[in-house]
N, C-alpha and C. Protein backbone atom coordinates (compact mmCIF):
# COMPACT_ATOMS: atom_id res chain seq x y z
N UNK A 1 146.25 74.75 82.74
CA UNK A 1 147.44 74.36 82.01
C UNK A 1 148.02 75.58 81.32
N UNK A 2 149.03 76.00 81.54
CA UNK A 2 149.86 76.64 80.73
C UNK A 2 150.38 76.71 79.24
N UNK A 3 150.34 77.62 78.75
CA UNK A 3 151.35 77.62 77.34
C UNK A 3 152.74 77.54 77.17
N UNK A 4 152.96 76.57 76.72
CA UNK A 4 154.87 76.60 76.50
C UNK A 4 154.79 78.34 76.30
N UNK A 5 156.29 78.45 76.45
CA UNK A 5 156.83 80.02 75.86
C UNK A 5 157.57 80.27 74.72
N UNK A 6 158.45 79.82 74.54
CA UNK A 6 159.16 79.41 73.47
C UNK A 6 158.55 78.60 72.28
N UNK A 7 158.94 78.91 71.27
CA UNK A 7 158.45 78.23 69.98
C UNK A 7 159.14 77.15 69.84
N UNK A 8 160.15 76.97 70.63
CA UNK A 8 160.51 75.38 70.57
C UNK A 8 160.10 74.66 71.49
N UNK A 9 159.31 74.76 72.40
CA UNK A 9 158.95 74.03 73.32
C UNK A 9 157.30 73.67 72.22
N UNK A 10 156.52 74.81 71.98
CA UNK A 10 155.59 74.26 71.33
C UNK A 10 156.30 73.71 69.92
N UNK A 11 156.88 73.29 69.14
CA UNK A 11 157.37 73.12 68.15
C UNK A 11 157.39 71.33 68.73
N UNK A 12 157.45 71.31 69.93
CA UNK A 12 157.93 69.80 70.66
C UNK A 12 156.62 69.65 71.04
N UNK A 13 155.79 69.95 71.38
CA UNK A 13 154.30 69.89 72.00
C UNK A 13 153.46 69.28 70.49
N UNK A 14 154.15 69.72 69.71
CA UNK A 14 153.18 69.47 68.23
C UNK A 14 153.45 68.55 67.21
N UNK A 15 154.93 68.22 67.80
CA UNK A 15 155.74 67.30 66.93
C UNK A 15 155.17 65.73 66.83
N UNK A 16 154.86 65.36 66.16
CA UNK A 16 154.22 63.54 66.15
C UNK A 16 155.02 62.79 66.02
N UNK A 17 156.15 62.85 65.61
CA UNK A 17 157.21 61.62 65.54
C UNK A 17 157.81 61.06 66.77
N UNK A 18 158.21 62.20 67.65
CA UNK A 18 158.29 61.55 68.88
C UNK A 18 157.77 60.38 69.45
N UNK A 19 156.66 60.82 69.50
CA UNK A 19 155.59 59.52 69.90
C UNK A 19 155.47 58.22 69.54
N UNK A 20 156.14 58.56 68.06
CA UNK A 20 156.05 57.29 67.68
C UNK A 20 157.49 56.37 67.10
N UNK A 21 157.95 56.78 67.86
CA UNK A 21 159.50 56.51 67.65
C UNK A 21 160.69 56.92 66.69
N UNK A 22 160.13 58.17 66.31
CA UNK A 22 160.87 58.93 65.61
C UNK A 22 161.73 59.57 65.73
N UNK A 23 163.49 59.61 65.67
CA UNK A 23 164.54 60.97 65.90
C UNK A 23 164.96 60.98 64.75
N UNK A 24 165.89 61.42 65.08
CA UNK A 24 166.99 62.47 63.63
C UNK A 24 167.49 60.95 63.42
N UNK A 25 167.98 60.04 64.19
CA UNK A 25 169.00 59.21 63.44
C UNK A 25 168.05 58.31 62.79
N UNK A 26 166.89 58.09 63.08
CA UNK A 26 165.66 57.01 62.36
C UNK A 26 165.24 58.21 60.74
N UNK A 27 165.38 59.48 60.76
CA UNK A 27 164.60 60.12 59.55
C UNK A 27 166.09 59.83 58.90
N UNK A 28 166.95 59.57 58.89
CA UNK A 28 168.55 60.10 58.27
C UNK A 28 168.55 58.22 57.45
N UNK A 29 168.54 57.43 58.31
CA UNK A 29 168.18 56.24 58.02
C UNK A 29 167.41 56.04 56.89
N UNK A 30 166.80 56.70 56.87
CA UNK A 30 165.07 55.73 56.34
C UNK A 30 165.27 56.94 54.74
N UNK A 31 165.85 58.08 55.06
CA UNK A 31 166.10 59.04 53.95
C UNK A 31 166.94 58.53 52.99
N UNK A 32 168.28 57.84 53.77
CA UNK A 32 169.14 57.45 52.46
C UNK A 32 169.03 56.18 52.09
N UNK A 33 168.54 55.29 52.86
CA UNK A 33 167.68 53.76 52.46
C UNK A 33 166.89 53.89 51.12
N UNK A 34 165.82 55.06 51.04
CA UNK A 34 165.00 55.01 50.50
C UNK A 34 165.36 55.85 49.21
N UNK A 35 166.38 56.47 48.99
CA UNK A 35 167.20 57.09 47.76
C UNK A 35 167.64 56.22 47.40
N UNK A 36 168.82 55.31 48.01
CA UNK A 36 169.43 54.11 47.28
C UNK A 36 168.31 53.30 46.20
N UNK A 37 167.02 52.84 46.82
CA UNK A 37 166.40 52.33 46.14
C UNK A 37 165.63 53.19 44.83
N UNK A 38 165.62 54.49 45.31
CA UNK A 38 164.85 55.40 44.41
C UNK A 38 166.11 55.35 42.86
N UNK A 39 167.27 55.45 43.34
CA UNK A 39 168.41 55.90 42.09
C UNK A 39 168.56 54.51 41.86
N UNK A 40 168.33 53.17 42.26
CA UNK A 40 168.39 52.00 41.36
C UNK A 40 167.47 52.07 40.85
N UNK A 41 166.07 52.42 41.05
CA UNK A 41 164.65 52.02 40.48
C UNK A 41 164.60 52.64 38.95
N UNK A 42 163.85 51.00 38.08
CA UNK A 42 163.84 52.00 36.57
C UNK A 42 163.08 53.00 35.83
N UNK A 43 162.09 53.46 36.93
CA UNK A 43 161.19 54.59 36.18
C UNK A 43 162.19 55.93 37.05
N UNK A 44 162.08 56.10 38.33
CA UNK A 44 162.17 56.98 39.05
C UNK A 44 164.17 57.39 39.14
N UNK A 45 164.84 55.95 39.12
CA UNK A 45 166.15 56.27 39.09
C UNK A 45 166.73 57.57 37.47
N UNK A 46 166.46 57.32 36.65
CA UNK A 46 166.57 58.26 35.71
C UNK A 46 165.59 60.00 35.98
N UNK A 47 164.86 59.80 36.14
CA UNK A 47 164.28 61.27 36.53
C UNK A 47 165.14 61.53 37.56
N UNK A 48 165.44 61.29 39.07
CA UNK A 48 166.04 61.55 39.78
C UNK A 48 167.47 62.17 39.62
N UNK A 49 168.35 61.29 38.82
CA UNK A 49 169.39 60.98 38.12
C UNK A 49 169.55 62.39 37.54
N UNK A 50 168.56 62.90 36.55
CA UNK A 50 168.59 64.30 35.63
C UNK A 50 168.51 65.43 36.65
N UNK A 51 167.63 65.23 37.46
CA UNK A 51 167.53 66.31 38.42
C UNK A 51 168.17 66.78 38.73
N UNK A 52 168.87 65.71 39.91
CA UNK A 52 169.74 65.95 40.90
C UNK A 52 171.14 65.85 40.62
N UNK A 53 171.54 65.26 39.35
CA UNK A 53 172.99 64.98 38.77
C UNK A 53 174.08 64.95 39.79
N UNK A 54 174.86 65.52 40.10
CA UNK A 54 176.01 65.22 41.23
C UNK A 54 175.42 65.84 42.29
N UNK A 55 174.72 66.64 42.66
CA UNK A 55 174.34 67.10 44.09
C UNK A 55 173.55 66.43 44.77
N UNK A 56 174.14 65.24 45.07
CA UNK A 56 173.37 63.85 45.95
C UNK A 56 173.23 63.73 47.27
N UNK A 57 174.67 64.36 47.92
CA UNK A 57 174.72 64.92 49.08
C UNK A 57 173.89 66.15 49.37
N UNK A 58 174.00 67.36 48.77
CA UNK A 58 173.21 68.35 49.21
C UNK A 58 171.77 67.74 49.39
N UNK A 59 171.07 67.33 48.47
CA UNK A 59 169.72 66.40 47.71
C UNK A 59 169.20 65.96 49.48
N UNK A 60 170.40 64.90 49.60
CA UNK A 60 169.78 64.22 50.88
C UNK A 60 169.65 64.84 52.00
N UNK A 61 170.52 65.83 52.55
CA UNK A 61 170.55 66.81 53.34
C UNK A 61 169.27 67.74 53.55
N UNK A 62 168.88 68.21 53.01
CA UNK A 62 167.94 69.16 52.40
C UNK A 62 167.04 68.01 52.36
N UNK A 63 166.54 66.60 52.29
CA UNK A 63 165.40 66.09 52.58
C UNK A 63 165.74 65.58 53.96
N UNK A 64 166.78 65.27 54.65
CA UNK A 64 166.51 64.99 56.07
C UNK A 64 166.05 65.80 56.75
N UNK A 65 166.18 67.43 56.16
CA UNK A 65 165.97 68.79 57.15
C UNK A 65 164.07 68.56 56.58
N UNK A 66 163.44 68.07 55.82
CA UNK A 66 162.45 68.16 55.63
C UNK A 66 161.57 67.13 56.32
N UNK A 67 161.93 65.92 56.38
CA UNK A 67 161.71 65.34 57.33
C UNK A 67 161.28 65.20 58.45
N UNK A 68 162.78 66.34 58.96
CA UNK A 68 162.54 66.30 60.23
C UNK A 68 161.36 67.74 60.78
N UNK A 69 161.82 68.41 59.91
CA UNK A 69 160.50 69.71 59.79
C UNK A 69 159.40 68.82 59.82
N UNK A 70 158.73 67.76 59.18
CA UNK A 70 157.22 67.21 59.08
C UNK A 70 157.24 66.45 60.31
N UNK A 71 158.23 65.87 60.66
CA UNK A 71 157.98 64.75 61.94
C UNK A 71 158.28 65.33 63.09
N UNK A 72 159.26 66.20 63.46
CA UNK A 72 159.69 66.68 64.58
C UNK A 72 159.66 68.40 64.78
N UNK A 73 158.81 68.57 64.17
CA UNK A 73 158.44 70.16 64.15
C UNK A 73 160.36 70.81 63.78
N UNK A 74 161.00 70.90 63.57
CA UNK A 74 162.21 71.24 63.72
C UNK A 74 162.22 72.34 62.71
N UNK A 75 161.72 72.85 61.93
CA UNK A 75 161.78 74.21 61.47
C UNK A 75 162.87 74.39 60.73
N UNK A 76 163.94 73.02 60.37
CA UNK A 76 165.13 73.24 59.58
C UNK A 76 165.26 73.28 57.66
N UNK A 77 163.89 72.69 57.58
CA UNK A 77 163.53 72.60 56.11
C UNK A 77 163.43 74.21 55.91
N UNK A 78 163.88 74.69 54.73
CA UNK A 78 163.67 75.83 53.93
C UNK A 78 164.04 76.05 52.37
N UNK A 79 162.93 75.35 52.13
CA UNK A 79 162.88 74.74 50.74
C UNK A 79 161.55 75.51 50.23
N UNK A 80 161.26 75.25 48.90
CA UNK A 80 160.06 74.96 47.95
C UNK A 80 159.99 73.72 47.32
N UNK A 81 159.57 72.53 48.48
CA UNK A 81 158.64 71.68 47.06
C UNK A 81 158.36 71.56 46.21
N UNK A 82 156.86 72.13 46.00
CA UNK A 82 155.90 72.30 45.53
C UNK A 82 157.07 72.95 43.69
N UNK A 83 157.44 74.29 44.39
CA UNK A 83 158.24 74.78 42.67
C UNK A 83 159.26 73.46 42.02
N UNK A 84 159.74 72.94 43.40
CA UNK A 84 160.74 71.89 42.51
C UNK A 84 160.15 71.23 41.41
N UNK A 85 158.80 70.47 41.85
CA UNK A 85 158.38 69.07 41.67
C UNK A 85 157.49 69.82 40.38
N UNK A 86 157.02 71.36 40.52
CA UNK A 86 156.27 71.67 38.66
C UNK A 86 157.57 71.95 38.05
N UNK A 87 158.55 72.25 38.45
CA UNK A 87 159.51 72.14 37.31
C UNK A 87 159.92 71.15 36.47
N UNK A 88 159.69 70.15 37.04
CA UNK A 88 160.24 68.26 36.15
C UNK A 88 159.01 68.14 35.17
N UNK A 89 158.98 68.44 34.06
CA UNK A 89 158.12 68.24 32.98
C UNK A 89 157.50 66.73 32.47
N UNK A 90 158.79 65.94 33.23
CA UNK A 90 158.09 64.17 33.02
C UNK A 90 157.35 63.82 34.24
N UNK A 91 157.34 64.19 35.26
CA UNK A 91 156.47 63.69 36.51
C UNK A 91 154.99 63.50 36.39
N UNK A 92 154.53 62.59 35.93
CA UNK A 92 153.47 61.91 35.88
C UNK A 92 152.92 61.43 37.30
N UNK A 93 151.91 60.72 37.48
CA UNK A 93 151.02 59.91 38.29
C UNK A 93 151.89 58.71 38.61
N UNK A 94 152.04 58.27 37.66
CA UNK A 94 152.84 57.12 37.85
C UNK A 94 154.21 56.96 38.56
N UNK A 95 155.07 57.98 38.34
CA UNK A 95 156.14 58.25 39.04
C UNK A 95 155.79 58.46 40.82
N UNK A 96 154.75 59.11 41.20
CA UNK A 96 154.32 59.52 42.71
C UNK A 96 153.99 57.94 43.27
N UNK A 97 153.07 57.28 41.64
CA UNK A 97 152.45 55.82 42.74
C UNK A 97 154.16 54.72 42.86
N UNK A 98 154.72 55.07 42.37
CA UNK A 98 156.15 54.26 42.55
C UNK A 98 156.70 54.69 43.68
N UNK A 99 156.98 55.90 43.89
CA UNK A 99 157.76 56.46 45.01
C UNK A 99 156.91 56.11 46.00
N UNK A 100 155.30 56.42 46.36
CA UNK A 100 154.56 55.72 47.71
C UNK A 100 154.69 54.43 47.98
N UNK A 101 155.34 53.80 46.65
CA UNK A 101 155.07 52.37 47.31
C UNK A 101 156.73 51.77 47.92
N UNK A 102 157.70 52.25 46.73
CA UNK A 102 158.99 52.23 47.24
C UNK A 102 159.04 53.07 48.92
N UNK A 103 158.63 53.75 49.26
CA UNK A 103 158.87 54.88 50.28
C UNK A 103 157.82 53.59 51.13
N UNK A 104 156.84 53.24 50.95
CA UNK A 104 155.97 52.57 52.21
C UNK A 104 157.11 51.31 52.40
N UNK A 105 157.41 50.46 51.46
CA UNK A 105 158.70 49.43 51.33
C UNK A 105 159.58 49.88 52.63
N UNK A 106 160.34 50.81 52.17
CA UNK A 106 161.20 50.98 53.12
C UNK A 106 161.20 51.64 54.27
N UNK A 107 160.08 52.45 54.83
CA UNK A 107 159.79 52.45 56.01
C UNK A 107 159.45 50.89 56.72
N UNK A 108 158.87 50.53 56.17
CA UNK A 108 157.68 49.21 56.77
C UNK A 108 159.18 48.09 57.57
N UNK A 109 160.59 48.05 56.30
CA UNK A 109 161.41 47.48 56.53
C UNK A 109 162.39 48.02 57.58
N UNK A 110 162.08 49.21 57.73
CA UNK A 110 163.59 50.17 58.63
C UNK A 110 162.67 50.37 60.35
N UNK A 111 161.50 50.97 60.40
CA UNK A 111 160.67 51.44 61.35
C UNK A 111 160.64 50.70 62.41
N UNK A 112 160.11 51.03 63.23
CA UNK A 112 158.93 50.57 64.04
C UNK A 112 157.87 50.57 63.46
N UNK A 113 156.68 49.80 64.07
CA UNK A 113 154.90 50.23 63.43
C UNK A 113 155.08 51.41 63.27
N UNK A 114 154.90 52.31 64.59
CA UNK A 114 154.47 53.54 65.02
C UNK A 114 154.40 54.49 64.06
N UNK A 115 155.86 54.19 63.50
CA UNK A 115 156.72 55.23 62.89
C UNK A 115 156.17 55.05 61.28
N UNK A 116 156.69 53.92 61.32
CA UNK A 116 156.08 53.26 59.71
C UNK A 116 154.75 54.47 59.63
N UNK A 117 154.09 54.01 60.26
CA UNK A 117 152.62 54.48 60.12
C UNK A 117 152.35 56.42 59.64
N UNK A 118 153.45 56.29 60.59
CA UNK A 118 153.53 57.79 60.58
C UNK A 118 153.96 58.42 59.31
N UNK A 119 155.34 57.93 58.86
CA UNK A 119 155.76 58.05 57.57
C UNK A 119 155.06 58.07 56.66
N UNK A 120 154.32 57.31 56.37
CA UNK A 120 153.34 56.56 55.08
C UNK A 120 152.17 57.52 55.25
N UNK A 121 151.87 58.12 55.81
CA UNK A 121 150.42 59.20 56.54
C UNK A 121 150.80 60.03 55.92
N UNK A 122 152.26 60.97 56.28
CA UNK A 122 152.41 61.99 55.53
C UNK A 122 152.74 61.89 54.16
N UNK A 123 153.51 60.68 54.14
CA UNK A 123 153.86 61.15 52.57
C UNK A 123 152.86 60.90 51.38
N UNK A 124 151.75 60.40 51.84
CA UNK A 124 150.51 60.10 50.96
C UNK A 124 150.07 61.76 51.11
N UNK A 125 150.25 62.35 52.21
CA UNK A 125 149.49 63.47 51.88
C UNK A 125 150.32 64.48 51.20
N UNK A 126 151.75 64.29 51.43
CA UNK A 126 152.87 65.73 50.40
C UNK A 126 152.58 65.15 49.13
N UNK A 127 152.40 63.43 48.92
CA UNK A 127 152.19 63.03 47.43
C UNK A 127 150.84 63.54 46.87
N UNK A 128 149.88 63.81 47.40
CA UNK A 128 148.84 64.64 46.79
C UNK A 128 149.03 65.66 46.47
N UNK A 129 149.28 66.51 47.50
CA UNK A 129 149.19 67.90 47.51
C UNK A 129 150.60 68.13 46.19
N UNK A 130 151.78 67.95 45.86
CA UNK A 130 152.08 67.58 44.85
C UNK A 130 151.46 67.70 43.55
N UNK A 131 151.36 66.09 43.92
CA UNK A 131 149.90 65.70 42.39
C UNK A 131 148.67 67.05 42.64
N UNK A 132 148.08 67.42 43.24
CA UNK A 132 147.35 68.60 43.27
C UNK A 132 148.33 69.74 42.63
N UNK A 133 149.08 70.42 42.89
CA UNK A 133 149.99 71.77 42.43
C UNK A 133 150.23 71.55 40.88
N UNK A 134 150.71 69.99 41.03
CA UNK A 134 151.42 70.21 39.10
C UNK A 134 150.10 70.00 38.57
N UNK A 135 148.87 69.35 38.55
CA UNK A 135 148.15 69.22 37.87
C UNK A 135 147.56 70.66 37.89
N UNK A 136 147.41 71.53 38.44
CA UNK A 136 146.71 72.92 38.48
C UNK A 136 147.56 73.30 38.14
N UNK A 137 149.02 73.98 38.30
CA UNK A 137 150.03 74.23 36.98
C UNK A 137 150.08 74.33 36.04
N UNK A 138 149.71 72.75 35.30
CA UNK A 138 149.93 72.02 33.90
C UNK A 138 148.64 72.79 33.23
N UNK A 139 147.43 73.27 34.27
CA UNK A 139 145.94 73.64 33.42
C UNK A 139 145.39 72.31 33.25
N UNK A 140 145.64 71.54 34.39
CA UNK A 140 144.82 70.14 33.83
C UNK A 140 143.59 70.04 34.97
N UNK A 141 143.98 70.66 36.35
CA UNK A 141 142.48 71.02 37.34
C UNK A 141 141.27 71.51 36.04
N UNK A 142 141.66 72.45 35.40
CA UNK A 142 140.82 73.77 34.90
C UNK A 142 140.09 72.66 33.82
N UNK A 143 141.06 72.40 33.27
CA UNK A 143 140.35 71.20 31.78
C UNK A 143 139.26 70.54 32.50
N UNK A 144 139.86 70.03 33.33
CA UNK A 144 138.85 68.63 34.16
C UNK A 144 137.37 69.07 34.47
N UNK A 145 137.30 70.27 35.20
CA UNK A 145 136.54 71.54 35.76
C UNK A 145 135.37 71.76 34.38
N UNK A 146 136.30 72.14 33.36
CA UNK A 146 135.17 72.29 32.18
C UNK A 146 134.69 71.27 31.20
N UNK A 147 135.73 70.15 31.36
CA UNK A 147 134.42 69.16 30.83
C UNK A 147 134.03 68.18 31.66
N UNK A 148 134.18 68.59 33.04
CA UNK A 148 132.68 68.33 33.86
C UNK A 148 131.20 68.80 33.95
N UNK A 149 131.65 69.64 33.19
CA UNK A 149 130.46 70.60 33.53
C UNK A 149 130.05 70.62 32.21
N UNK A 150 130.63 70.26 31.14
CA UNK A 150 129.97 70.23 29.57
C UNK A 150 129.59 69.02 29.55
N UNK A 151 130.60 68.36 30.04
CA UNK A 151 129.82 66.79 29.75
C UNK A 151 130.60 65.94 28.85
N UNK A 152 131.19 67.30 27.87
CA UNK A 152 132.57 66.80 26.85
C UNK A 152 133.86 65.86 27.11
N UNK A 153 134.28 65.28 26.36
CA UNK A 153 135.48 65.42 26.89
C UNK A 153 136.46 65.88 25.91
């Protein structure tokens, strides 16, 4: 068997959404479905709200290109996460378990299985890795770290 040549051919060789019924017009869907509900919702619509203030369009844009970067290898995301999400000083635990469950909601309602499945896979894992960055940020890994090991709390 051969190696693709092109980085977009492997970029398509590696991509998982395909498979499971995933294109651009299903991530574009399921992106602004799941904002509508995020900017009505009453914990998450106000954080969002401060963030993102009038740049709602750019906002969504810039998460469909991310999207489609996680599901369809597409290489169009060119962002930082990770810096956005330690910059919001209120983002708690609680805010991530709202958004997984709003975000599983509206896949489960828009999808296929396949896809559903797929969705909900990754975003449990960007919602960690997340919750992992700000909590090592904040110095709250390091706390945890030493009074494990004292015994203190």
């Amino acid at each position: 068997m051969t190696t693709p040549g092109s980085v977009a051919e492997r970029r398509q060789l590696l991509a998982p959404g395909p498979d499971a019924g995933v294109d651009e017009a299903l991530i574009q869907r399921v992106v602004h479905a799941f904002y509508d509900r995020v900017r009505a919702d009453a914990l998450l619509g106000p954080v969002f709200d401060r963030v993102i203030a009038e740049d709602w369009d750019s906002h969504l844009a810039k998460l469909c290109d991310f999207w489609s970067s996680v599901l369809l290898m597409s290489g169009r995301f060119k962002g930082a996460p990770m810096v956005a999400h330690v910059r919001i000083e209120e983002i708690a635990p609680e805010h991530f378990q709202r958004w997984l469950a709003l975000f599983r909601e509206t896949v489960q309602a828009i999808c296929p299985p396949p896809a559903a499945a797929l969705f909900i896979a990754r975003s449990e894992l960007i919602a960690q890795s997340l919750q992992f960055g700000i909590s090592a940020s904040r110095g709250e890994l390091i706390a945890e770290v030493i009074k494990g090991k004292s015994g203190k709390a």
